[in-house]
C-alpha atoms as a PDB file:
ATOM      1  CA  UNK A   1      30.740 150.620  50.418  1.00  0.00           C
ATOM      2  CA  UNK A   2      28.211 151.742  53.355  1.00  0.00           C
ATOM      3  CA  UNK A   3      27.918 155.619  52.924  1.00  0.00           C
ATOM      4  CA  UNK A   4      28.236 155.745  57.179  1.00  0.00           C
ATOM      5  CA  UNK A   5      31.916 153.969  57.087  1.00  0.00           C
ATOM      6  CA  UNK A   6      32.847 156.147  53.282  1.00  0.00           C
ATOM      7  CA  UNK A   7      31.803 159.050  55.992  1.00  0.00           C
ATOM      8  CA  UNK A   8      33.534 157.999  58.936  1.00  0.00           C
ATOM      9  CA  UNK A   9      36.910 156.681  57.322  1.00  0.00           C
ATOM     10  CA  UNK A  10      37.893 159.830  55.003  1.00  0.00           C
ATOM     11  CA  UNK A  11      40.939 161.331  54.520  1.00  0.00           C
ATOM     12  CA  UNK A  12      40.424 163.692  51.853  1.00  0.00           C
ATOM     13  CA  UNK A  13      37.260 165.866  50.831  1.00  0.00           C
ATOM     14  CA  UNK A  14      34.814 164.871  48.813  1.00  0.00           C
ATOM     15  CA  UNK A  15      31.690 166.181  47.552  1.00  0.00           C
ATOM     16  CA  UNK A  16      27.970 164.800  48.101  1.00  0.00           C
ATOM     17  CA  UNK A  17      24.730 166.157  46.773  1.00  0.00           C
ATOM     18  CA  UNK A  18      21.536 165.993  49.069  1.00  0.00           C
ATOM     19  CA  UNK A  19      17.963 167.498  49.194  1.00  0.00           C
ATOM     20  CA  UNK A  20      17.800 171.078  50.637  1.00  0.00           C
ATOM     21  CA  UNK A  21      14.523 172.043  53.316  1.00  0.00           C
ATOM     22  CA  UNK A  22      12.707 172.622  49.607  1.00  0.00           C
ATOM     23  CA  UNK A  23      13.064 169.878  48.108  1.00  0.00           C
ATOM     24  CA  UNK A  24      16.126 170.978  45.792  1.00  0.00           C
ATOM     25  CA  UNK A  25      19.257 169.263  45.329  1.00  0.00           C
ATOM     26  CA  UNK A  26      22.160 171.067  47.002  1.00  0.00           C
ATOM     27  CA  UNK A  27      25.848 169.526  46.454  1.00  0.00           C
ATOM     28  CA  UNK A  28      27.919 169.559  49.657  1.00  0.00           C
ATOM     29  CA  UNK A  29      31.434 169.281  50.446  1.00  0.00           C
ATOM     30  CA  UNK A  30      32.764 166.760  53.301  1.00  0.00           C
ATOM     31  CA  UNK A  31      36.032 167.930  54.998  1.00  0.00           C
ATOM     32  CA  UNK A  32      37.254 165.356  57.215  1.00  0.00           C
ATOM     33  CA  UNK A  33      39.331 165.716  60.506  1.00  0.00           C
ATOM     34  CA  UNK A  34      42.652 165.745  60.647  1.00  0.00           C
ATOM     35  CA  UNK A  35      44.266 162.486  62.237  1.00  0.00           C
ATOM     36  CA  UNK A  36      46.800 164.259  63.102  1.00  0.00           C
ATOM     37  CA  UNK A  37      45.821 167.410  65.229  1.00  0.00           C
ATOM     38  CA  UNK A  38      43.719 166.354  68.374  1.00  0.00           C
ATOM     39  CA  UNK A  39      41.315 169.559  68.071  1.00  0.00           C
ATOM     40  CA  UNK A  40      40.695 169.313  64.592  1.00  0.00           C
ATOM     41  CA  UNK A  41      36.692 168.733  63.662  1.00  0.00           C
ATOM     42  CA  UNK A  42      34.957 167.699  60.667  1.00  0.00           C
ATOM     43  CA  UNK A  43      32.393 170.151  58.667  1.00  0.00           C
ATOM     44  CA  UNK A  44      30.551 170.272  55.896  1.00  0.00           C
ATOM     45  CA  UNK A  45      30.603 173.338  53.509  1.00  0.00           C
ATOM     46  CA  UNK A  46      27.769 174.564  51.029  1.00  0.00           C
ATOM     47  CA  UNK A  47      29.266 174.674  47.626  1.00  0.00           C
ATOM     48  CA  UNK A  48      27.480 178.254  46.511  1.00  0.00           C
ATOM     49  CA  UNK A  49      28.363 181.835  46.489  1.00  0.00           C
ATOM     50  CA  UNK A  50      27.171 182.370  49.889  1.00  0.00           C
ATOM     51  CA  UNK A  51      28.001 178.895  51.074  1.00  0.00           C
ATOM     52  CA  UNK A  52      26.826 178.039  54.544  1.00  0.00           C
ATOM     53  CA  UNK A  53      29.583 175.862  57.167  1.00  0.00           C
ATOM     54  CA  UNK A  54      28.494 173.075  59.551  1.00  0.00           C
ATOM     55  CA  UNK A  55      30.769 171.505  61.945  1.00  0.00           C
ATOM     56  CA  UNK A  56      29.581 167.724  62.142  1.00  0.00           C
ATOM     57  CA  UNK A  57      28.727 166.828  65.589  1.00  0.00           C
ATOM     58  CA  UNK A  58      28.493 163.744  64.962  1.00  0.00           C
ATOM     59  CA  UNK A  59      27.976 160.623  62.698  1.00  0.00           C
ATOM     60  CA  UNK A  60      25.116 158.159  63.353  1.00  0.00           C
ATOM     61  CA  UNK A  61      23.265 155.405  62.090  1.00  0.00           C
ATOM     62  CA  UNK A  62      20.966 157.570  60.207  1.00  0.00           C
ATOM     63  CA  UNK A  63      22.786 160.341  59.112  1.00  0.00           C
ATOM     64  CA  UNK A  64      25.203 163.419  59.780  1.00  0.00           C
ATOM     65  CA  UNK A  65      24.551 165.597  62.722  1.00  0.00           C
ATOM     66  CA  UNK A  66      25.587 168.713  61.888  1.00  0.00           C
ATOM     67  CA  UNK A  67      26.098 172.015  64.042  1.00  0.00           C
ATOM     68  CA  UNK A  68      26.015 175.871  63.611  1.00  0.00           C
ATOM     69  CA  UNK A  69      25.453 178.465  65.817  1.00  0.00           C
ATOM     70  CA  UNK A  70      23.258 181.850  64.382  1.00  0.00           C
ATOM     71  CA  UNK A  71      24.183 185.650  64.620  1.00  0.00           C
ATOM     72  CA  UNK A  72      23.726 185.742  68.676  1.00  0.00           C
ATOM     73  CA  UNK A  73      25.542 182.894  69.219  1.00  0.00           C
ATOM     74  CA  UNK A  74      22.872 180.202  69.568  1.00  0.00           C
ATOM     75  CA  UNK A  75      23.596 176.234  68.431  1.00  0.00           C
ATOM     76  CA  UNK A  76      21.349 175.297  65.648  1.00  0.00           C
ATOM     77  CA  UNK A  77      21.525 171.475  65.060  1.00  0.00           C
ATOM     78  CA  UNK A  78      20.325 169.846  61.896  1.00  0.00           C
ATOM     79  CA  UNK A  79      20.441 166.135  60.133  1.00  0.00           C
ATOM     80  CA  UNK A  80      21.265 164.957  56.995  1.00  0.00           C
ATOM     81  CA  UNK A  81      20.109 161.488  56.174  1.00  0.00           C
ATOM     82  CA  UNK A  82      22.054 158.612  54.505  1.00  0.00           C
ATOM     83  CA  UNK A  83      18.941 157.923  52.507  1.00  0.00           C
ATOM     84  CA  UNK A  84      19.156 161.291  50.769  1.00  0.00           C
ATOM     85  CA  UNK A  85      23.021 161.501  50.367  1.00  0.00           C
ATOM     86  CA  UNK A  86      24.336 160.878  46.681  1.00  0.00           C
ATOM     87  CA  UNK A  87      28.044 160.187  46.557  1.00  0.00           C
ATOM     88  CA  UNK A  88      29.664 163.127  44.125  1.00  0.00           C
ATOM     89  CA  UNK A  89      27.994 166.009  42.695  1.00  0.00           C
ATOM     90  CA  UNK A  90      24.835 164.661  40.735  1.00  0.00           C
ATOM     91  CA  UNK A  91      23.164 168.410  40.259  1.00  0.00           C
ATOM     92  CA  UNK A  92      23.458 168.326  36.662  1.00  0.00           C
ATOM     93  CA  UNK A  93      22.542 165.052  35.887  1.00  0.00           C
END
């Protein structure tokens, strides 16, 4: 299955592993939005202690858009790629 569509079609969470800004694998968590509520938005949460949440902006071609805004209120956007997502958590393989 195309990672983009697994994305796009969930209805349940599920976790992905991806490269970090060095270089280190970081596993992820993918909560979808719920069909049913028209406000709901997806995110993606940092499985660590002091995990970091995203909302997903959206969901392109090349990756996940993601959104988060800092301690003054400012949107930070960032990108994961499709070619660095690994379906499941691989971080001890």
């Amino acid at each position: 299955m195309d990672i983009k569509k697994h994305f796009e079609k969930a209805t349940e969470k599920f976790e992905f592993t991806t490269y970090n800004r060095y270089s280190r694998k970081m596993v992820l968590e993918f909560i979808p939005k719920n069909p049913n509520e028209s406000y709901s938005m997806a995110f993606v949460k940092e499985l660590s202690v002091l995990g970091k949440i995203a909302s997903v902006k959206s969901i392109t071609k090349q990756g996940l858009i993601l959104l988060t805004f800092d301690i003054l209120d400012n949107p930070t956007t960032s990108k994961i790629k499709f070619e660095d997502v690994e379906l499941g958590n691989t971080l001890d393989k």
